[in-house]
Protein backbone atom coordinates (compact mmCIF):
# COMPACT_ATOMS: atom_id res chain seq x y z
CA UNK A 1 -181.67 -174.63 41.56
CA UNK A 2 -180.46 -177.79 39.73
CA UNK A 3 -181.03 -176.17 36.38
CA UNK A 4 -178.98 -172.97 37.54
CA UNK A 5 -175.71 -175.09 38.61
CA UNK A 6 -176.29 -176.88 35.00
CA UNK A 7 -176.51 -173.70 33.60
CA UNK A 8 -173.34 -172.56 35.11
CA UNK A 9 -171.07 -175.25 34.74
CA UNK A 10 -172.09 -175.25 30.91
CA UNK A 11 -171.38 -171.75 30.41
CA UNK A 12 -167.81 -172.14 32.44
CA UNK A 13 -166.88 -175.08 30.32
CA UNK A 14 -168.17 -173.82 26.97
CA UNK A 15 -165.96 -170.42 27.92
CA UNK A 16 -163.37 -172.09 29.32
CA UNK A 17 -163.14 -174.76 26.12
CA UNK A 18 -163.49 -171.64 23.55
CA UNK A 19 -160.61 -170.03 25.09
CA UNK A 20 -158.03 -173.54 24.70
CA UNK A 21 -155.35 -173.26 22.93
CA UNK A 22 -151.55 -174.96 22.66
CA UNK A 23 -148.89 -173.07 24.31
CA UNK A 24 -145.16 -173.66 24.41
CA UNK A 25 -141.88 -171.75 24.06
CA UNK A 26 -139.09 -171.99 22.01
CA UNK A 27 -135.45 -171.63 23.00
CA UNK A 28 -132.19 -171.99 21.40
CA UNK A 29 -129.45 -174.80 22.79
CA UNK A 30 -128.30 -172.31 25.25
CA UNK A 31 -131.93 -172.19 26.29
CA UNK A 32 -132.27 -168.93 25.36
CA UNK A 33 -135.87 -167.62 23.96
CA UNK A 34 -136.20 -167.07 20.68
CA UNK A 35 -138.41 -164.59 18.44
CA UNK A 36 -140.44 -164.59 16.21
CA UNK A 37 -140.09 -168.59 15.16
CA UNK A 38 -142.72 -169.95 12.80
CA UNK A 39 -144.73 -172.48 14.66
CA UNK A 40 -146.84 -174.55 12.55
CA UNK A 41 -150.07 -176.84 13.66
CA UNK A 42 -150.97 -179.58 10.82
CA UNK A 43 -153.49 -182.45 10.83
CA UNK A 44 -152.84 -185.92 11.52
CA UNK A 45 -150.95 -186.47 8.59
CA UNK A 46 -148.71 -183.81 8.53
CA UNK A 47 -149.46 -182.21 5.08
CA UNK A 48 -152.47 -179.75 5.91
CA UNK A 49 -151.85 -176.85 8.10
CA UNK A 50 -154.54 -175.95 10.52
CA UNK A 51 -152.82 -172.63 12.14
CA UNK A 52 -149.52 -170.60 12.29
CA UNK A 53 -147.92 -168.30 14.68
CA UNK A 54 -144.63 -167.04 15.79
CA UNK A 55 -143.20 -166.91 18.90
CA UNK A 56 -143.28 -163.53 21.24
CA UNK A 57 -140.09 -161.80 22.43
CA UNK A 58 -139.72 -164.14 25.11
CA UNK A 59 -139.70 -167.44 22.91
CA UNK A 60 -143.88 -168.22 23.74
CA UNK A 61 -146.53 -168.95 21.26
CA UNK A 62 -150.17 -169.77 21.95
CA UNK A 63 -152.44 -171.35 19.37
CA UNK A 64 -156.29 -171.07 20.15
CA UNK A 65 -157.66 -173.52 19.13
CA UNK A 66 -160.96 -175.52 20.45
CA UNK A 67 -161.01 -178.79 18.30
CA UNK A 68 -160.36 -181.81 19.86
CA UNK A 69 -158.28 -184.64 17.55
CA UNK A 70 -154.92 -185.75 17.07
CA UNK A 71 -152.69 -183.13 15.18
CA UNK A 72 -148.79 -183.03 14.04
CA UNK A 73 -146.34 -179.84 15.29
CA UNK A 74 -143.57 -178.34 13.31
CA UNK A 75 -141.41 -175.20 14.24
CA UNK A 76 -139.06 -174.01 11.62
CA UNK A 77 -136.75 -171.23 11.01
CA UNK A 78 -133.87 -170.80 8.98
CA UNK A 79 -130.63 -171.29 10.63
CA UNK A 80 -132.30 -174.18 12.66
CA UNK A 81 -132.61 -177.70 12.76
CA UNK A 82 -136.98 -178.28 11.71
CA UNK A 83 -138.29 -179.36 15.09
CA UNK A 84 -141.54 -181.84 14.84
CA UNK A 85 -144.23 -183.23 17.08
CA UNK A 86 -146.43 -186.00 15.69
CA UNK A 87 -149.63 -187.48 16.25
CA UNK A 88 -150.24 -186.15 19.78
CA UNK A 89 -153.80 -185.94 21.25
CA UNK A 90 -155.41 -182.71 21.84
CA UNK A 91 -158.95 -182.62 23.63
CA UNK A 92 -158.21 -178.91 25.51
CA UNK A 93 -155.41 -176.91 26.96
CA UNK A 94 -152.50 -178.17 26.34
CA UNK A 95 -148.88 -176.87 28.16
CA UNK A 96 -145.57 -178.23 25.81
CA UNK A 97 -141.98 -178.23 27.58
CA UNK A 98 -139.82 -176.20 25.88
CA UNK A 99 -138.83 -176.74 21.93
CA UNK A 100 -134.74 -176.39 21.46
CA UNK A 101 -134.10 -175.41 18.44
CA UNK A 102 -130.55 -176.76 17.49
CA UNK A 103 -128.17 -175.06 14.69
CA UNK A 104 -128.57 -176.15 11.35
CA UNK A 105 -125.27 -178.31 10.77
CA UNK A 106 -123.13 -177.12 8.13
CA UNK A 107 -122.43 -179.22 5.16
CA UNK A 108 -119.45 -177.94 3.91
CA UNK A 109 -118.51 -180.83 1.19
CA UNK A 110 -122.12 -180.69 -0.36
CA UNK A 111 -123.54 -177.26 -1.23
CA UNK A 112 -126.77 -176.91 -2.79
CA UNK A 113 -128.26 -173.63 -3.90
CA UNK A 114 -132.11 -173.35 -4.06
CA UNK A 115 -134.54 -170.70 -4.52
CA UNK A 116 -137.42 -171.99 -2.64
CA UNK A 117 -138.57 -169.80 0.01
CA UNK A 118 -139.79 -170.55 3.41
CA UNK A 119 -143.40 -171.02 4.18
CA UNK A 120 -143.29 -167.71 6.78
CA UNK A 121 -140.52 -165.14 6.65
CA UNK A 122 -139.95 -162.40 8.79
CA UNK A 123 -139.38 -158.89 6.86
CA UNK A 124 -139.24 -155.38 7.88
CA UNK A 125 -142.64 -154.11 9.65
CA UNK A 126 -144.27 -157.26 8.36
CA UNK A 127 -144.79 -160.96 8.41
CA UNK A 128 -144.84 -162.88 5.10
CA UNK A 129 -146.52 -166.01 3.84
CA UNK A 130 -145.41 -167.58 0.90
CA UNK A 131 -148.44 -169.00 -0.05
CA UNK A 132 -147.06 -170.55 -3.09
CA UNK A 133 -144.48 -172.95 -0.73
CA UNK A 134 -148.29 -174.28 0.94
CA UNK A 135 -148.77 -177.93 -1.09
CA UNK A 136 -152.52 -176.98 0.61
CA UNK A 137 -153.37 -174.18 -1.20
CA UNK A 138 -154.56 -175.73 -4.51
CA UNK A 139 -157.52 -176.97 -2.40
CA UNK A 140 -157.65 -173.57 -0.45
CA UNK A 141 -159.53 -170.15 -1.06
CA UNK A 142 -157.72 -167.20 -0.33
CA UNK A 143 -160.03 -166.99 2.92
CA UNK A 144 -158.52 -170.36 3.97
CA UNK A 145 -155.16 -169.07 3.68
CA UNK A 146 -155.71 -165.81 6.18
CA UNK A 147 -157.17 -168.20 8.58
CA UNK A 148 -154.42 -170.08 8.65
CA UNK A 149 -151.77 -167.38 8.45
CA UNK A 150 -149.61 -165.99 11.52
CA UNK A 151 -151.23 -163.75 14.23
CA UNK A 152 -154.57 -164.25 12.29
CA UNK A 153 -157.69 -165.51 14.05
CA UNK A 154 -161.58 -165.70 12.51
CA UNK A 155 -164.26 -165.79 15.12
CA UNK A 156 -167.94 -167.44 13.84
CA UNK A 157 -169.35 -164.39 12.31
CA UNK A 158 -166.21 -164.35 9.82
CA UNK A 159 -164.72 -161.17 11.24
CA UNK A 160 -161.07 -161.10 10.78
CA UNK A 161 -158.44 -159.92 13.30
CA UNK A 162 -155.14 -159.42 13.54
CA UNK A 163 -153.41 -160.01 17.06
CA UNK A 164 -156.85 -159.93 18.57
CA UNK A 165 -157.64 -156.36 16.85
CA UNK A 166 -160.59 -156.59 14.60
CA UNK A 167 -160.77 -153.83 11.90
CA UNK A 168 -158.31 -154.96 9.82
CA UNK A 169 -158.32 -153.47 5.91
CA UNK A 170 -157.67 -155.90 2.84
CA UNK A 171 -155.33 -154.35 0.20
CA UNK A 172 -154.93 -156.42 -2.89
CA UNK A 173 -151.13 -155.89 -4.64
CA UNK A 174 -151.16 -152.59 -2.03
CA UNK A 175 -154.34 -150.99 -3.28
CA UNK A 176 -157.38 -150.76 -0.43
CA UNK A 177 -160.37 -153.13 -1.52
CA UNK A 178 -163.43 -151.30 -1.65
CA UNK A 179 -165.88 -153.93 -0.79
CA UNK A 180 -166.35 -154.95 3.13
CA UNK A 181 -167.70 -156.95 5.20
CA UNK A 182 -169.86 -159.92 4.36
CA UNK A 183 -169.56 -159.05 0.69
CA UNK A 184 -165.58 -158.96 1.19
CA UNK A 185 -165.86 -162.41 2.46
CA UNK A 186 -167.68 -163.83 0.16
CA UNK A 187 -165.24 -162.69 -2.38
CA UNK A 188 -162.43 -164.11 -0.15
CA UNK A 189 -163.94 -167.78 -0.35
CA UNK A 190 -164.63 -167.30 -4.23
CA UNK A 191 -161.45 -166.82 -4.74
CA UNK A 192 -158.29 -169.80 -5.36
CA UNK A 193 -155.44 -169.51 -2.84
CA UNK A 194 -153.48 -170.37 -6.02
CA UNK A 195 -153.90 -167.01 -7.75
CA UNK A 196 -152.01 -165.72 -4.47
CA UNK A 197 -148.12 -165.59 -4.38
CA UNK A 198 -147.98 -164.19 -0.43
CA UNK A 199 -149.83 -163.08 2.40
CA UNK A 200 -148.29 -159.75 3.88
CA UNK A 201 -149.30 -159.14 7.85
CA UNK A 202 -148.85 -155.58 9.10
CA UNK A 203 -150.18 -155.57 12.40
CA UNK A 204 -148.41 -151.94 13.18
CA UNK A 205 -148.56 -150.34 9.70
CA UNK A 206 -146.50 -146.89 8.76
CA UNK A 207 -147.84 -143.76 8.71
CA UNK A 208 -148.27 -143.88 4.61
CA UNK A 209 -151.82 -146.28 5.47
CA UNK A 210 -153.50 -143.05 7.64
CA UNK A 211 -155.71 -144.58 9.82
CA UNK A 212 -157.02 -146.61 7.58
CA UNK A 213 -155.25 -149.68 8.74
CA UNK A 214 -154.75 -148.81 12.63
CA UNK A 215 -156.07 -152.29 14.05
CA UNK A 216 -153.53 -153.83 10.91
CA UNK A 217 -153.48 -154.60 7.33
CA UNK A 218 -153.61 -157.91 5.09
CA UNK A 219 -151.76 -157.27 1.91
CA UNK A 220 -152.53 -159.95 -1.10
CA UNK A 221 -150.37 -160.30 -3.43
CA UNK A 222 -151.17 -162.13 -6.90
CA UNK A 223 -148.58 -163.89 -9.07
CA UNK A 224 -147.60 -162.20 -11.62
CA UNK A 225 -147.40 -163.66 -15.05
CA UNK A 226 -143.54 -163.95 -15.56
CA UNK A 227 -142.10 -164.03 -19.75
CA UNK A 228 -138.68 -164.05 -20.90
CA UNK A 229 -138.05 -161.77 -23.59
CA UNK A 230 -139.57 -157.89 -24.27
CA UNK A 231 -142.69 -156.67 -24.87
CA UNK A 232 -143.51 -154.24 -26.97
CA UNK A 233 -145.88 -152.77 -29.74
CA UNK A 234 -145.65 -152.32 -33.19
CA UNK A 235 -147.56 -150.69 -36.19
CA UNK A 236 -147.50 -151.27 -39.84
CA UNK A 237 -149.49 -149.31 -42.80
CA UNK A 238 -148.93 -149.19 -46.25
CA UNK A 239 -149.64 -145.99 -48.54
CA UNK A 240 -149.76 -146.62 -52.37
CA UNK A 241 -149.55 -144.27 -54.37
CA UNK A 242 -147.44 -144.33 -58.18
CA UNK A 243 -144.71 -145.46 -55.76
CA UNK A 244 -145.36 -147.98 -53.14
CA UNK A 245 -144.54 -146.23 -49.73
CA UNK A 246 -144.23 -148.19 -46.50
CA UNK A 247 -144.17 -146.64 -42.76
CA UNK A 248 -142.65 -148.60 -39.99
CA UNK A 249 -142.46 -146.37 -36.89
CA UNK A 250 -139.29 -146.26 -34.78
CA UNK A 251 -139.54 -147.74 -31.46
């Protein structure tokens, strides 16, 4: 009998451990909810991330997570003021009041234009991560990355899902990767999360994907190797005969 309550509680707290996560929600200054916020769990010191996602319609987000430790919390968006939590302790659930995000104050007197890009942008029918904004990735695989990006979760067998759907298809600069599976991961971790440039999420893709993409679709995209100048070819022959004759072909 003893054994059988041990048994029980063990698989209630292993279950109810596995299912943990950090929830929270994320409202404006007139404490309104706000969607689709990039939420952003790092490690202690604030420089590796360990997880994204972005906030639901009604301004909640809920990061599973099962690892007990002490961890840093950022929530950014443009327009916004970066909110950040550091150092808390985490050994389980854990409830957050609400975040208020407060407008970005406008400096008028000193402009300054930059290019960089956010870490996670929103764009139509999909969620982007600029993979080349993560100071992590030189030490990441491209596997590393899609655990880490938005709406993503890997369970212990390596199978990848997308907003809880499992199924999802790989497409690598928008053509379908033909290898699955085990042998698809394996590739993954092989592979430096430096040769990536984003991450695109399409957890509801269009109609062009078929069915082939129904429970989502992970999009890699590679850099592309970027020159200033044209390219072109060019051929040169040389005929002699009792005159010299030389042939340079219009372009």
């Amino acid at each position: 009998m003893k054994a059988i309550i041990t048994g029980v509680f063990f698989f209630f707290f292993s279950f109810h451990f596995a299912t943990a996560s950090i929830k929270g929600k994320v409202v404006n200054e007139q404490r309104k909810p706000l969607e689709g916020i990039a939420v952003l769990l790092f490690d202690s010191s604030g420089t590796k991330i360990i997880k994204s996602v972005l906030t639901e319609e009604n301004g909640t987000f809920d990061i599973p997570f099962a690892t007990s430790g002490t961890y840093s919390l950022s929530v950014r968006n443009s327009g916004f003021e970066t909110y950040a939590l550091k150092n808390f302790s985490y050994t389980g659930e854990l409830i957050l009041p609400d975040i208020q995000l407060k407008a970005s104050a406008k400096q008028l007197k000193e402009v300054s234009v930059t290019n960089q890009k956010p870490l996670i942008e929103l764009k139509a029918g999909k969620v982007v991560m600029n993979v080349d904004q993560s100071i992590t990735a030189a030490a990441s695989s491209i596997f590393d990355m899609i655990q880490r990006a938005p709406n993503v979760s890997i369970d212990n067998n390596d199978n990848i899902a997308l907003k809880g759907r499992q199924g999802v298809r790989i497409m690598l600069d928008g053509k379908m990767m033909v290898v699955q599976g085990a042998e698809l991961v394996n590739l993954l971790k092989s592979m430096p999360a430096t040769s990536l440039e984003s991450i695109e999420l399409m957890s509801n893709p269009g109609a062009q994907y078929d069915a082939a993409g129904t429970a989502g679709i992970i999009n890699l995209k590679t850099k592309k190797e970027k020159r200033m100048g044209y390219n072109g070819t060019a051929n040169l022959s040389l005929a002699q005969g009792v005159y010299p004759k030389l042939n340079l072909p219009v372009l």
